[in-house]
C-alpha atoms as a PDB file:
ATOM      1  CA  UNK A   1      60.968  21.913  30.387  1.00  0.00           C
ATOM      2  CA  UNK A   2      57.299  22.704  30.321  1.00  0.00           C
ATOM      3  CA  UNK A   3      56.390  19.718  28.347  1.00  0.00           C
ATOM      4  CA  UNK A   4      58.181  17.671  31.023  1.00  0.00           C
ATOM      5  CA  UNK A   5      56.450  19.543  33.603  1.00  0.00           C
ATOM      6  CA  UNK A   6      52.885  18.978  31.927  1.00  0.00           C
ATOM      7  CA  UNK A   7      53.956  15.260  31.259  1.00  0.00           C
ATOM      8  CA  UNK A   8      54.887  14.522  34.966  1.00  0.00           C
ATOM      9  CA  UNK A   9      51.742  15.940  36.113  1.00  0.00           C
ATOM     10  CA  UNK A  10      49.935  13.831  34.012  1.00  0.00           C
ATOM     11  CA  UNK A  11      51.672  11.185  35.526  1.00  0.00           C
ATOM     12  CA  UNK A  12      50.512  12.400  38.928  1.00  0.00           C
ATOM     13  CA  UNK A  13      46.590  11.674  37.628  1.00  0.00           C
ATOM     14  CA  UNK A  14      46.369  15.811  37.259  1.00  0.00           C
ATOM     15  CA  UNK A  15      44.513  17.340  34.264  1.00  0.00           C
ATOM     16  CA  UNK A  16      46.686  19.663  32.279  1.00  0.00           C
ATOM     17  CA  UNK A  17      45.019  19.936  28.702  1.00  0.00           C
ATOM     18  CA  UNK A  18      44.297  23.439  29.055  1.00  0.00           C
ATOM     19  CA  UNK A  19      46.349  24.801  31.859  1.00  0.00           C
ATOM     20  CA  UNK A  20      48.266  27.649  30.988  1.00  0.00           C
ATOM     21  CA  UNK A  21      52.380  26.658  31.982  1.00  0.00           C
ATOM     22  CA  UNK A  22      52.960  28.741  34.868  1.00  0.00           C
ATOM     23  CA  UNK A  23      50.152  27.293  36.307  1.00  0.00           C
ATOM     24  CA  UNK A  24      51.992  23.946  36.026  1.00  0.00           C
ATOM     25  CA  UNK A  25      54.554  25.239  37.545  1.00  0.00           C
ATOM     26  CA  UNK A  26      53.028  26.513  40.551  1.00  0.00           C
ATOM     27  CA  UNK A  27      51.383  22.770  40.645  1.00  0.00           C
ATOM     28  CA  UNK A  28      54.646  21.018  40.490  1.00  0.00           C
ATOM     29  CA  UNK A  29      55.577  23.179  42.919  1.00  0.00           C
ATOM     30  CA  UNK A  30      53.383  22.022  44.989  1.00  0.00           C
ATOM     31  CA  UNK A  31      53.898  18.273  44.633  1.00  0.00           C
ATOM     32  CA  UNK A  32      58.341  19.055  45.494  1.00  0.00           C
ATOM     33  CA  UNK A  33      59.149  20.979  42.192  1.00  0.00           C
ATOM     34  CA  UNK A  34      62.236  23.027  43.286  1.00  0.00           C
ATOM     35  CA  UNK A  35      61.460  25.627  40.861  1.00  0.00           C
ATOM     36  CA  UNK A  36      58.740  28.380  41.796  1.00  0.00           C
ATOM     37  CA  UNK A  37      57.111  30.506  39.917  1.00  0.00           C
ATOM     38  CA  UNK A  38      59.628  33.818  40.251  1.00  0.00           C
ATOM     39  CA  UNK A  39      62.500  31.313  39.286  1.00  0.00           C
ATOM     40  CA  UNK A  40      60.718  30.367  36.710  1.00  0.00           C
ATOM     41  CA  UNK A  41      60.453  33.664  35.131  1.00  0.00           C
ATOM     42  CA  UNK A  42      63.989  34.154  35.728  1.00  0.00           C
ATOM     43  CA  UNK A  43      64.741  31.407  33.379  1.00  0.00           C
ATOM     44  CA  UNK A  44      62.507  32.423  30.851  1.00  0.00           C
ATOM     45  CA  UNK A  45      64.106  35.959  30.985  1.00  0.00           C
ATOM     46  CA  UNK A  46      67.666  34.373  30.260  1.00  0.00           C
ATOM     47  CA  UNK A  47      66.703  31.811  27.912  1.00  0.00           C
ATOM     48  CA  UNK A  48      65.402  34.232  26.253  1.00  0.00           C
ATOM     49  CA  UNK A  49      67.782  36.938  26.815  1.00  0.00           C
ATOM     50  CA  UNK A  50      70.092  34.211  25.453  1.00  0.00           C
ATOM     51  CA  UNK A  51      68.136  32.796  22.320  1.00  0.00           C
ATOM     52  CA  UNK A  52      65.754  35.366  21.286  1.00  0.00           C
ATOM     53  CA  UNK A  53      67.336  38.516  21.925  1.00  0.00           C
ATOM     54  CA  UNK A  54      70.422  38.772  21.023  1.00  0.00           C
ATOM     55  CA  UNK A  55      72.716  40.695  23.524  1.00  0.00           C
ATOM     56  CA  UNK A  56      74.388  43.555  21.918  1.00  0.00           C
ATOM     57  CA  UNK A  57      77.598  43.221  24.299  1.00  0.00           C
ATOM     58  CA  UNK A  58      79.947  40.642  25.773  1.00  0.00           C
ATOM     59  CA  UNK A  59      78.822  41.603  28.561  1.00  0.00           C
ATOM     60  CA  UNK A  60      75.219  41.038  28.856  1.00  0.00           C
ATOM     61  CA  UNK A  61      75.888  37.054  27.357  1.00  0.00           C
ATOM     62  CA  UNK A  62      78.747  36.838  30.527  1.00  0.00           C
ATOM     63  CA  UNK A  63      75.838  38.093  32.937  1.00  0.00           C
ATOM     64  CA  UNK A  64      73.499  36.145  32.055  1.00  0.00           C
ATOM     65  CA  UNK A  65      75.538  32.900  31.538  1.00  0.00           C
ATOM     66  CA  UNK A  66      77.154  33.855  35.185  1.00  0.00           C
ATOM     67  CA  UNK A  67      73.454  33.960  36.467  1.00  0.00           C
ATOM     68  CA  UNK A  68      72.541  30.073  34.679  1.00  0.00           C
ATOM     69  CA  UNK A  69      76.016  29.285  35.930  1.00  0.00           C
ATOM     70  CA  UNK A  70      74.511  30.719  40.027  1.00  0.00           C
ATOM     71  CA  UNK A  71      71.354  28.430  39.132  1.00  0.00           C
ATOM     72  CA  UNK A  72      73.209  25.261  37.978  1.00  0.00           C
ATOM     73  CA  UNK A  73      72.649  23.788  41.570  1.00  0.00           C
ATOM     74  CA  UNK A  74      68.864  24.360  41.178  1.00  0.00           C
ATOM     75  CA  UNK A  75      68.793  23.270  37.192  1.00  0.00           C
ATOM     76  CA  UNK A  76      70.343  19.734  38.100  1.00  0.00           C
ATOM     77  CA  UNK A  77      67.984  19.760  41.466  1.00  0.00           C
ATOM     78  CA  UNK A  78      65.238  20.053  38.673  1.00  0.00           C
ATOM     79  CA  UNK A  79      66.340  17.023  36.136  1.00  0.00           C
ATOM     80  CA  UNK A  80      67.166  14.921  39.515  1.00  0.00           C
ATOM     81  CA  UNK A  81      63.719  15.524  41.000  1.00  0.00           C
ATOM     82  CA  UNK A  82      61.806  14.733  37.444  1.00  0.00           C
ATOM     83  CA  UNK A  83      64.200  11.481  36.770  1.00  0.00           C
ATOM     84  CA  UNK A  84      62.901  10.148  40.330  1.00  0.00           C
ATOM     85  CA  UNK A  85      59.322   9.949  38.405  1.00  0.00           C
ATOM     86  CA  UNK A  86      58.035   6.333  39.365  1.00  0.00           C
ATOM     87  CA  UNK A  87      57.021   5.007  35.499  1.00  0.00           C
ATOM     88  CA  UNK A  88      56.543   1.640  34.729  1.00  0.00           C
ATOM     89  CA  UNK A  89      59.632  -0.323  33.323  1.00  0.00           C
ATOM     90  CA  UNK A  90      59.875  -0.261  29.377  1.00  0.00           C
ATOM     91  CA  UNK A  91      60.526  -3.714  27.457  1.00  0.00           C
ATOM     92  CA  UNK A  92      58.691  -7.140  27.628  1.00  0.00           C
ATOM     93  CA  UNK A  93      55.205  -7.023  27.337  1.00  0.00           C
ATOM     94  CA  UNK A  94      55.036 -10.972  27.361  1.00  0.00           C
END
């Protein structure tokens, strides 16, 4: 997501090249982004927790899946608010 992040704020005529990612996220932020910086984090921490990790139990995958599960609502408010980029239409160029 923080290519997608980068490449809407491109989009919005904002220089990105070497701005470190949370930094994009506090500007996206500021332009509607639902996600903040601490939820940001958060989803870091699971992803990771999730892909990098490697729980030892059952029951650190369930917690963390329950907590993406608690977040869905903000996840899809996330992909809803970057599809509604204005971009020029795609196809002819006659």
């Amino acid at each position: 997501m923080g290519k997608l992040l980068k490449t809407y704020l491109i989009l919005k005529g904002e220089s990105v090249e070497n701005l470190p990612l949370i930094d994009a996220v506090n500007l996206a932020y500021r332009y509607g982004f639902p996600i903040d910086e601490d939820r940001w984090w958060e989803l870091r921490t699971l992803r990771n927790a999730l892909t990098h990790e490697y729980p030892e139990s059952y029951g650190e995958i369930a917690e963390a899946i329950n907590r993406i599960r608690e977040l869905m609502p903000l996840l899809k408010a996330s992909c809803k608010f970057l599809k509604a980029i204005d971009t020029p239409p795609r196809g002819n160029d006659d």
